[in-house]
C-alpha atoms as a PDB file:
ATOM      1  CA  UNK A   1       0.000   0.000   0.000  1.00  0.00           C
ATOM      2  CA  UNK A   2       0.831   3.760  -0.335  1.00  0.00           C
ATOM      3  CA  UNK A   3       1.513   6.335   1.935  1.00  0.00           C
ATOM      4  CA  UNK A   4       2.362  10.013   2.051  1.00  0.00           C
ATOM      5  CA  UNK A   5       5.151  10.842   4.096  1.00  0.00           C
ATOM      6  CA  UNK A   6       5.393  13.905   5.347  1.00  0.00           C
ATOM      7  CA  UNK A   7       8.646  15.454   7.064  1.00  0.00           C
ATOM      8  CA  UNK A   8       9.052  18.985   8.801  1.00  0.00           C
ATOM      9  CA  UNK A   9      12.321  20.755   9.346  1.00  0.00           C
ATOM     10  CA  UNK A  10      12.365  23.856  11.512  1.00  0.00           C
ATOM     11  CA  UNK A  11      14.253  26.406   9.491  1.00  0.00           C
ATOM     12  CA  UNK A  12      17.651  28.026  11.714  1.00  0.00           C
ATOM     13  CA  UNK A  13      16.133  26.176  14.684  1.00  0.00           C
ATOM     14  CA  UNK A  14      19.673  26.336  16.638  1.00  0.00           C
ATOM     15  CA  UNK A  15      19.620  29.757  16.179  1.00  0.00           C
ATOM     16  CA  UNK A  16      16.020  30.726  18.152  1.00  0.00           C
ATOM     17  CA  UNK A  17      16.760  32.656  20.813  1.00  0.00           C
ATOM     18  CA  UNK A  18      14.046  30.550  22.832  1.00  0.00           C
ATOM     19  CA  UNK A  19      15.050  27.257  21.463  1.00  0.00           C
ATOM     20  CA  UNK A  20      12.914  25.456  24.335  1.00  0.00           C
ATOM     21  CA  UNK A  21       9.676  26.928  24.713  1.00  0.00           C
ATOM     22  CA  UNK A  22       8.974  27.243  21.183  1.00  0.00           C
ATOM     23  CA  UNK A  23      10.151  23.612  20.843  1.00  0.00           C
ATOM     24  CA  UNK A  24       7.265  22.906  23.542  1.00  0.00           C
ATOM     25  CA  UNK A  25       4.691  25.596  21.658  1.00  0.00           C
ATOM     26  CA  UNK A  26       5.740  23.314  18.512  1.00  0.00           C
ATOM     27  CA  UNK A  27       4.756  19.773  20.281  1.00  0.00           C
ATOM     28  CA  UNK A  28       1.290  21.543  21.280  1.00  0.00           C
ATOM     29  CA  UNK A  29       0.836  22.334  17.951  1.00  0.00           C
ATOM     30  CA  UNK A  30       1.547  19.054  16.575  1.00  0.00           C
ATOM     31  CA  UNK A  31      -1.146  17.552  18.772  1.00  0.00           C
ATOM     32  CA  UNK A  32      -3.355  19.915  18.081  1.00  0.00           C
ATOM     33  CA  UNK A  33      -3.486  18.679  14.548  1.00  0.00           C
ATOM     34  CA  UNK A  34      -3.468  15.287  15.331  1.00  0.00           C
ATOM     35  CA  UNK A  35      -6.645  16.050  17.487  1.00  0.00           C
ATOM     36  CA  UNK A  36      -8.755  16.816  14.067  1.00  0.00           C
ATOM     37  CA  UNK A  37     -10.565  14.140  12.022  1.00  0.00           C
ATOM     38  CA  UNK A  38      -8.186  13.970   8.816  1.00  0.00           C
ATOM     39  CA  UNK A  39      -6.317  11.259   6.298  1.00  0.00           C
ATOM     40  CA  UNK A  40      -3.613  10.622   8.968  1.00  0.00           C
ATOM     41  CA  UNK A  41      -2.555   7.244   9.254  1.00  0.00           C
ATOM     42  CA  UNK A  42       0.065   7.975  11.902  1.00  0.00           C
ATOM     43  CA  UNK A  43       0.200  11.058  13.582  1.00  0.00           C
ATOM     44  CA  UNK A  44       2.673  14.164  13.583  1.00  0.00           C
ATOM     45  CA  UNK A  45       5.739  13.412  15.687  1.00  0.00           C
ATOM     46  CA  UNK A  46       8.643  15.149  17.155  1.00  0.00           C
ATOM     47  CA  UNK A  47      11.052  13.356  15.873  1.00  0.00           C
ATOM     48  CA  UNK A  48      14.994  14.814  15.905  1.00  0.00           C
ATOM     49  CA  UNK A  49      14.280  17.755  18.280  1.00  0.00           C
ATOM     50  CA  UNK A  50      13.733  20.369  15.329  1.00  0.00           C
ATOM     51  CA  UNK A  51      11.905  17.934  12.999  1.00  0.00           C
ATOM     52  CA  UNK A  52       8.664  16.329  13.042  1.00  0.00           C
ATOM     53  CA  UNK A  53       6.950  13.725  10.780  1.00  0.00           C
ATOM     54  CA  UNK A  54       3.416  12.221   9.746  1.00  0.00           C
ATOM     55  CA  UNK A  55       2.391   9.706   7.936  1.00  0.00           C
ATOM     56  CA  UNK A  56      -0.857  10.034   5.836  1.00  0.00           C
ATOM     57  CA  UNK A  57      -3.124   7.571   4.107  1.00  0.00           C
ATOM     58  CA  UNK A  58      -4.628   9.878   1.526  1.00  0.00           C
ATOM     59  CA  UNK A  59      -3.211  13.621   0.591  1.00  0.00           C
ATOM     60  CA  UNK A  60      -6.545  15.177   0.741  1.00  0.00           C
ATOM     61  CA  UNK A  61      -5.593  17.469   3.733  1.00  0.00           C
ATOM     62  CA  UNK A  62      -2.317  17.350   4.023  1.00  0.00           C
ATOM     63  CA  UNK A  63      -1.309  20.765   2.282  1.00  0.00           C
ATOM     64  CA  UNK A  64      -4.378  22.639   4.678  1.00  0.00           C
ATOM     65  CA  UNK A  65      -2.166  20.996   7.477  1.00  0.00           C
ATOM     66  CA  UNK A  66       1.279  21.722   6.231  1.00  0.00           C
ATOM     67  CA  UNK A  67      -0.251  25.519   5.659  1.00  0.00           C
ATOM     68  CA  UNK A  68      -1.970  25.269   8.970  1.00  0.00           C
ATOM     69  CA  UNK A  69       1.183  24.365  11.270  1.00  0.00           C
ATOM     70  CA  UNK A  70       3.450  27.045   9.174  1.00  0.00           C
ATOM     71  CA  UNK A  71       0.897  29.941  10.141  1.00  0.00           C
ATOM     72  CA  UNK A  72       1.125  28.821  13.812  1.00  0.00           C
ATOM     73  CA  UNK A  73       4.423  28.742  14.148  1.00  0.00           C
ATOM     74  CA  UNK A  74       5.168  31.837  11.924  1.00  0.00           C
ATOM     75  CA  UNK A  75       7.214  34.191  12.090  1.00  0.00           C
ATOM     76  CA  UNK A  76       9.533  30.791  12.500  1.00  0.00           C
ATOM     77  CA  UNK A  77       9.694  28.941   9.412  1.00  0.00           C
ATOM     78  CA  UNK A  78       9.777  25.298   8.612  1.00  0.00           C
ATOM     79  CA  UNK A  79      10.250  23.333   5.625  1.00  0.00           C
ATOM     80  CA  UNK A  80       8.135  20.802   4.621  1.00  0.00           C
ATOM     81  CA  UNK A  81       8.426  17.183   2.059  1.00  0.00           C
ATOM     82  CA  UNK A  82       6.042  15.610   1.543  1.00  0.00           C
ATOM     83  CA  UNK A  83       6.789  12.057  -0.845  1.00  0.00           C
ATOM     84  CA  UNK A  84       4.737   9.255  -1.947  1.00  0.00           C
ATOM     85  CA  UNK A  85       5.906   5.164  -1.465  1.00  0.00           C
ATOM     86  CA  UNK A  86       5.554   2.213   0.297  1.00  0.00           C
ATOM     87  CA  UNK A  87       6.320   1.658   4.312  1.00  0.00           C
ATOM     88  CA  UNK A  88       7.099  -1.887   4.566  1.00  0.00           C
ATOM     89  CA  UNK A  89       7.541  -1.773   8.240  1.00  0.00           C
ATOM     90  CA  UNK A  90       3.868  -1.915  10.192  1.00  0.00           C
ATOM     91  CA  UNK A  91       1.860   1.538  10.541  1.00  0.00           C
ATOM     92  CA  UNK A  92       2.470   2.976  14.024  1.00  0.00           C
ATOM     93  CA  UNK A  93      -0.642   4.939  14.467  1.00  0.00           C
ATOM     94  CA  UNK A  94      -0.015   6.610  17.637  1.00  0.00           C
ATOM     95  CA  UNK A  95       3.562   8.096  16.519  1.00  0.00           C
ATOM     96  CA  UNK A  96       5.296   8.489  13.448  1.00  0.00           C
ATOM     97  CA  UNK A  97       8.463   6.675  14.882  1.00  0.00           C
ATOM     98  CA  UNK A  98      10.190   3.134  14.045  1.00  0.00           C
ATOM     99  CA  UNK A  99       8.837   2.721  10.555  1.00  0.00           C
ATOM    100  CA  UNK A 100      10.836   2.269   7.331  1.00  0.00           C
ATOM    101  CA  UNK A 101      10.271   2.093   3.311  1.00  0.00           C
ATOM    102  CA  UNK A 102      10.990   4.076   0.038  1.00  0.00           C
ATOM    103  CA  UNK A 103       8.388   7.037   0.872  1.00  0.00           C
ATOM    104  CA  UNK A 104      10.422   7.691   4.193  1.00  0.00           C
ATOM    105  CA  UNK A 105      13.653   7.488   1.875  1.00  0.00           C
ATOM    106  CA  UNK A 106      12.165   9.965  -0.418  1.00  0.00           C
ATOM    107  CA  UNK A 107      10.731  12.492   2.083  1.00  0.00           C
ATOM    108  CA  UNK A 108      14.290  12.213   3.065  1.00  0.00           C
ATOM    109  CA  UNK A 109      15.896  13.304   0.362  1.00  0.00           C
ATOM    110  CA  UNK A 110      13.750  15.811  -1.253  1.00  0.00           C
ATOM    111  CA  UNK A 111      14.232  17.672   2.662  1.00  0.00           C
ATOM    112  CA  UNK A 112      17.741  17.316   1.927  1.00  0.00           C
ATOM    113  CA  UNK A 113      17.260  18.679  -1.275  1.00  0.00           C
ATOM    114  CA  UNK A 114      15.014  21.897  -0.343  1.00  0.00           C
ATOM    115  CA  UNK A 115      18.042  22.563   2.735  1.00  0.00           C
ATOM    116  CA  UNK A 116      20.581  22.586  -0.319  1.00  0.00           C
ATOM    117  CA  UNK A 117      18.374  24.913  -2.622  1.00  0.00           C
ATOM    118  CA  UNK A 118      16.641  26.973   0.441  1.00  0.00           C
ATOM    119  CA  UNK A 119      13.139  26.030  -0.299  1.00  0.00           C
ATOM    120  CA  UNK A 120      10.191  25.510   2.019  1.00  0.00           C
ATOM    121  CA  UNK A 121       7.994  23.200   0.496  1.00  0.00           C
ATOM    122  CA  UNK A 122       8.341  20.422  -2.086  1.00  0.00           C
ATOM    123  CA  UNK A 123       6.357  17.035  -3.292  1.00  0.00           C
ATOM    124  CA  UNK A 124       8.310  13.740  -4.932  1.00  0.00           C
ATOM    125  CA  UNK A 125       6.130  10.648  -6.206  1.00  0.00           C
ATOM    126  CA  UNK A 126       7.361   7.493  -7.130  1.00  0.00           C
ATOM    127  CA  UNK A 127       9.554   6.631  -9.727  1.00  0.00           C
ATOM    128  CA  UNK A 128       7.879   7.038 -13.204  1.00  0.00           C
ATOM    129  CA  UNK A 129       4.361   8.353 -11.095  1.00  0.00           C
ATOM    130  CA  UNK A 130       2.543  10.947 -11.525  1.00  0.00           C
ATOM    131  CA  UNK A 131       3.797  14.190  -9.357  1.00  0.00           C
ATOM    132  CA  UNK A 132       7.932  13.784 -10.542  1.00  0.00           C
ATOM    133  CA  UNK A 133       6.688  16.494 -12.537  1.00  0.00           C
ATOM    134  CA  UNK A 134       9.080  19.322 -13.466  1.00  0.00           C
ATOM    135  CA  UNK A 135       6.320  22.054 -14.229  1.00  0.00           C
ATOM    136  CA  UNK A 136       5.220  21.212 -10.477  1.00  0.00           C
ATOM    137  CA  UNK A 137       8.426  21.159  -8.894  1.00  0.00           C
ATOM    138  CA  UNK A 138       9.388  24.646 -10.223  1.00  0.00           C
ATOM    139  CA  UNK A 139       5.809  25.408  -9.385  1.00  0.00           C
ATOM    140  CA  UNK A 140       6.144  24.816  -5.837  1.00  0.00           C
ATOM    141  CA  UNK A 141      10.057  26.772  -5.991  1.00  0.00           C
ATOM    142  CA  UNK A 142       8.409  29.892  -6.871  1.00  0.00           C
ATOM    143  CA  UNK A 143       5.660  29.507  -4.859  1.00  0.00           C
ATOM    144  CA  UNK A 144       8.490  28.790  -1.444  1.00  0.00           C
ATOM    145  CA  UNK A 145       9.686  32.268  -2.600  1.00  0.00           C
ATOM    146  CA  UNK A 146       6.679  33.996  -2.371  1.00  0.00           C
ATOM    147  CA  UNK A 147       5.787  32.648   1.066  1.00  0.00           C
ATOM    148  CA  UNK A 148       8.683  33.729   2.413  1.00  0.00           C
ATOM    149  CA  UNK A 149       7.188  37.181   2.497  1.00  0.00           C
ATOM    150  CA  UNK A 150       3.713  35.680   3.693  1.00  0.00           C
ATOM    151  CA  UNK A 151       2.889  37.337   7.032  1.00  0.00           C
ATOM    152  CA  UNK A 152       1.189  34.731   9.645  1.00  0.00           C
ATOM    153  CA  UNK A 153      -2.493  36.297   8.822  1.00  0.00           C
ATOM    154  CA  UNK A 154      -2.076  35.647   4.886  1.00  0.00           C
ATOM    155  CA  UNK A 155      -0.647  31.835   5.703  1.00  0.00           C
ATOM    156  CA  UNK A 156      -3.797  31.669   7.680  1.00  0.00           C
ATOM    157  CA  UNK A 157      -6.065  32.912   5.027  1.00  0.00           C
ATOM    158  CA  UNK A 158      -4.268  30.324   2.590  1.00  0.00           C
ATOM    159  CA  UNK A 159      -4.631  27.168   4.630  1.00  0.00           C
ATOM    160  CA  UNK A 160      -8.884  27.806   5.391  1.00  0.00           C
ATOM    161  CA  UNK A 161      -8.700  28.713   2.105  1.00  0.00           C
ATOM    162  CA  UNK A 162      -6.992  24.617   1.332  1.00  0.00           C
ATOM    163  CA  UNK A 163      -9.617  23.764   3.729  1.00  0.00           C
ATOM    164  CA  UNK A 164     -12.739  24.558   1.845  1.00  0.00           C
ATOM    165  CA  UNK A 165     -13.853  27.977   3.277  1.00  0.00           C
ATOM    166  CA  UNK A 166     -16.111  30.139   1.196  1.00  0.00           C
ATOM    167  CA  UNK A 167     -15.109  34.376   1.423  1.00  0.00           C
ATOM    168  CA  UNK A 168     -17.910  34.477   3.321  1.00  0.00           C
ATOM    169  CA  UNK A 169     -16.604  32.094   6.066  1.00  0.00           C
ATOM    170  CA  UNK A 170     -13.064  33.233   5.768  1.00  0.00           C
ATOM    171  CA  UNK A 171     -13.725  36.773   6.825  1.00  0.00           C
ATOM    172  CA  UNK A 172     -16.211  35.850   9.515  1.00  0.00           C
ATOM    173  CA  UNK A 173     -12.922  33.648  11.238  1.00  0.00           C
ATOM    174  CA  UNK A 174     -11.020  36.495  10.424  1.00  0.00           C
ATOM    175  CA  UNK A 175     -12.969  39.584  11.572  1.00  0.00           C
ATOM    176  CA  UNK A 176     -11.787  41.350   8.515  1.00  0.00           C
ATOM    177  CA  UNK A 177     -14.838  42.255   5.220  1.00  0.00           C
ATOM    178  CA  UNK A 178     -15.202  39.893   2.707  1.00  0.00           C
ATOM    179  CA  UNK A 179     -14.125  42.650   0.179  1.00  0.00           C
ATOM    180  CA  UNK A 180     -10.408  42.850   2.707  1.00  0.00           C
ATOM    181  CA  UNK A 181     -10.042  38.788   2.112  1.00  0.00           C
ATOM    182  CA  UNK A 182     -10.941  39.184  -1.884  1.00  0.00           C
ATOM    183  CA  UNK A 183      -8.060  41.546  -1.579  1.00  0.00           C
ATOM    184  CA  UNK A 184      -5.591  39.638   0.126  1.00  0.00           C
ATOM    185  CA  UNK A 185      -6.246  36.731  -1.913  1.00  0.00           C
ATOM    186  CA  UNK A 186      -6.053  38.713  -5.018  1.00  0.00           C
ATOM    187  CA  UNK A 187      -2.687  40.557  -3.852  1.00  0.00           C
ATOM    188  CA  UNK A 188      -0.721  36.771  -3.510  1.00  0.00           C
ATOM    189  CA  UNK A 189      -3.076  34.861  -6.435  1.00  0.00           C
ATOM    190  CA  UNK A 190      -3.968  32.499  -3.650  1.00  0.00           C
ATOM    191  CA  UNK A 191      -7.011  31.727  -5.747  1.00  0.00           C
ATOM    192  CA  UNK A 192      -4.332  30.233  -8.470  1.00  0.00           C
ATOM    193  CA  UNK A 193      -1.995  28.502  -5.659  1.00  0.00           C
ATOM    194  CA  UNK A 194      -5.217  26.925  -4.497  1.00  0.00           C
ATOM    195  CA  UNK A 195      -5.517  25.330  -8.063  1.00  0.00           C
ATOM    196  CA  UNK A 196      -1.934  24.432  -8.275  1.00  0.00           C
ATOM    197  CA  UNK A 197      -2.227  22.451  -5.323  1.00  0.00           C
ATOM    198  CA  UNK A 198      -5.693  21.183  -5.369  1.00  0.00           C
ATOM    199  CA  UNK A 199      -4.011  19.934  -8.798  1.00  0.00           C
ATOM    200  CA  UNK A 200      -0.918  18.374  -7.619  1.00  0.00           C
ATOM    201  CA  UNK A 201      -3.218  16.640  -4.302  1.00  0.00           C
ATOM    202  CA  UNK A 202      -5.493  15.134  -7.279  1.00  0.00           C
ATOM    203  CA  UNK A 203      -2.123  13.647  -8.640  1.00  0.00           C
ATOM    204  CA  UNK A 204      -0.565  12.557  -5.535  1.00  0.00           C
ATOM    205  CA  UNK A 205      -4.052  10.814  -4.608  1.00  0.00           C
ATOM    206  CA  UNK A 206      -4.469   8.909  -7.996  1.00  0.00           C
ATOM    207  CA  UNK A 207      -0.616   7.606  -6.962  1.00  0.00           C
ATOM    208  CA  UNK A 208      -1.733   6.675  -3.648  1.00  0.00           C
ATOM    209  CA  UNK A 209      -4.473   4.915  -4.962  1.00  0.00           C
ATOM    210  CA  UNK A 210      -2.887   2.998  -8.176  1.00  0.00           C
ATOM    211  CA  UNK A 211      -0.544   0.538  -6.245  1.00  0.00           C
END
């Protein structure tokens, strides 16, 4: 069976000046997430101190939740893998911890890969699948640029906007007019991001599905 692998890496994390308590706002965080109804099939860890995994079944949520934990944690940033394979060790549910296969090795290196090339977010399939796409990988390298200059209220917007939200709902959550969210989203296209991803999740959900 497939999963998607997700993998987190706190961006500079030796260099916060309060390393500790934001590693402890992080943890909350994580199990805040693992609290909602979603795809997971094992659930966001702490893994290496400044890195944190999950393992998910399907990939309908998992850019809302990647979106989701980066506005929390902003102005911090993280990056984030996310790869598509097979585990062959047994699913731990409770904890994304003592489980092998190629998606882990993949998640693996495409982190290593955004570290080298200073990117925040990037997607690898399987060999010959789907999402090893070049269009989408320089897709998601300009769109790592652009959130780089996302303030914590815009990643917000972005990730109810993943989720589903109509304007309507979206400026009710936010207190702002519908007219100030059709702005925001109009200043950073997140109308057209939302496509880009809602197309690469219908990708990396037909791999998940055709093994």
């Amino acid at each position: 069976m497939q999963y998607l692998v997700v993998i987190g890496d706190i961006v500079a994390s030796r260099h916060l000046a309060a390393r500790s308590p934001f590693q402890h706002r992080l943890k909350q965080q994580l199990q805040d997430m693992n609290s909602r109804p979603k795809g997971l099939a094992s659930a966001y860890t702490l893994t290496l101190g400044d890195e944190f995994q999950a393992v998910y079944r399907d990939a309908h949520t998992a850019f809302a939740d990647v979106f989701t934990l980066m506005a929390k944690i902003a102005p911090v940033r993280a990056r984030f893998a996310l790869a598509v394979g097979e585990i062959v060790t047994p699913i731990n549910p409770k904890q994304a911890i003592g489980m092998d296969g190629p998606a882990f090795h993949r998640a693996r290196a495409t982190l290593e890969a955004l570290k080298a090339r200073r990117r925040l977010i990037g997607v690898t399939g399987t060999p010959g699948g789907q999402v090893d796409l070049e269009l989408l990988k320089a897709s998601l390298a300009v769109l790592s640029g652009q959130i780089e200059g996302w303030r914590p209220n815009r990643l917000k917007l972005f990730a109810r906007l993943l989720s589903g939200e109509s304007t309507a709902e979206l400026a009710k959550r936010t207190g702002i007019t519908t007219r100030a969210v059709n702005k925001n989203i109009y200043a950073a296209d997140l109308d057209e991001w939302k496509r880009i991803l809602d197309e690469i999740t219908r990708l990396l959900s037909a791999e998940l599905k055709s093994r």
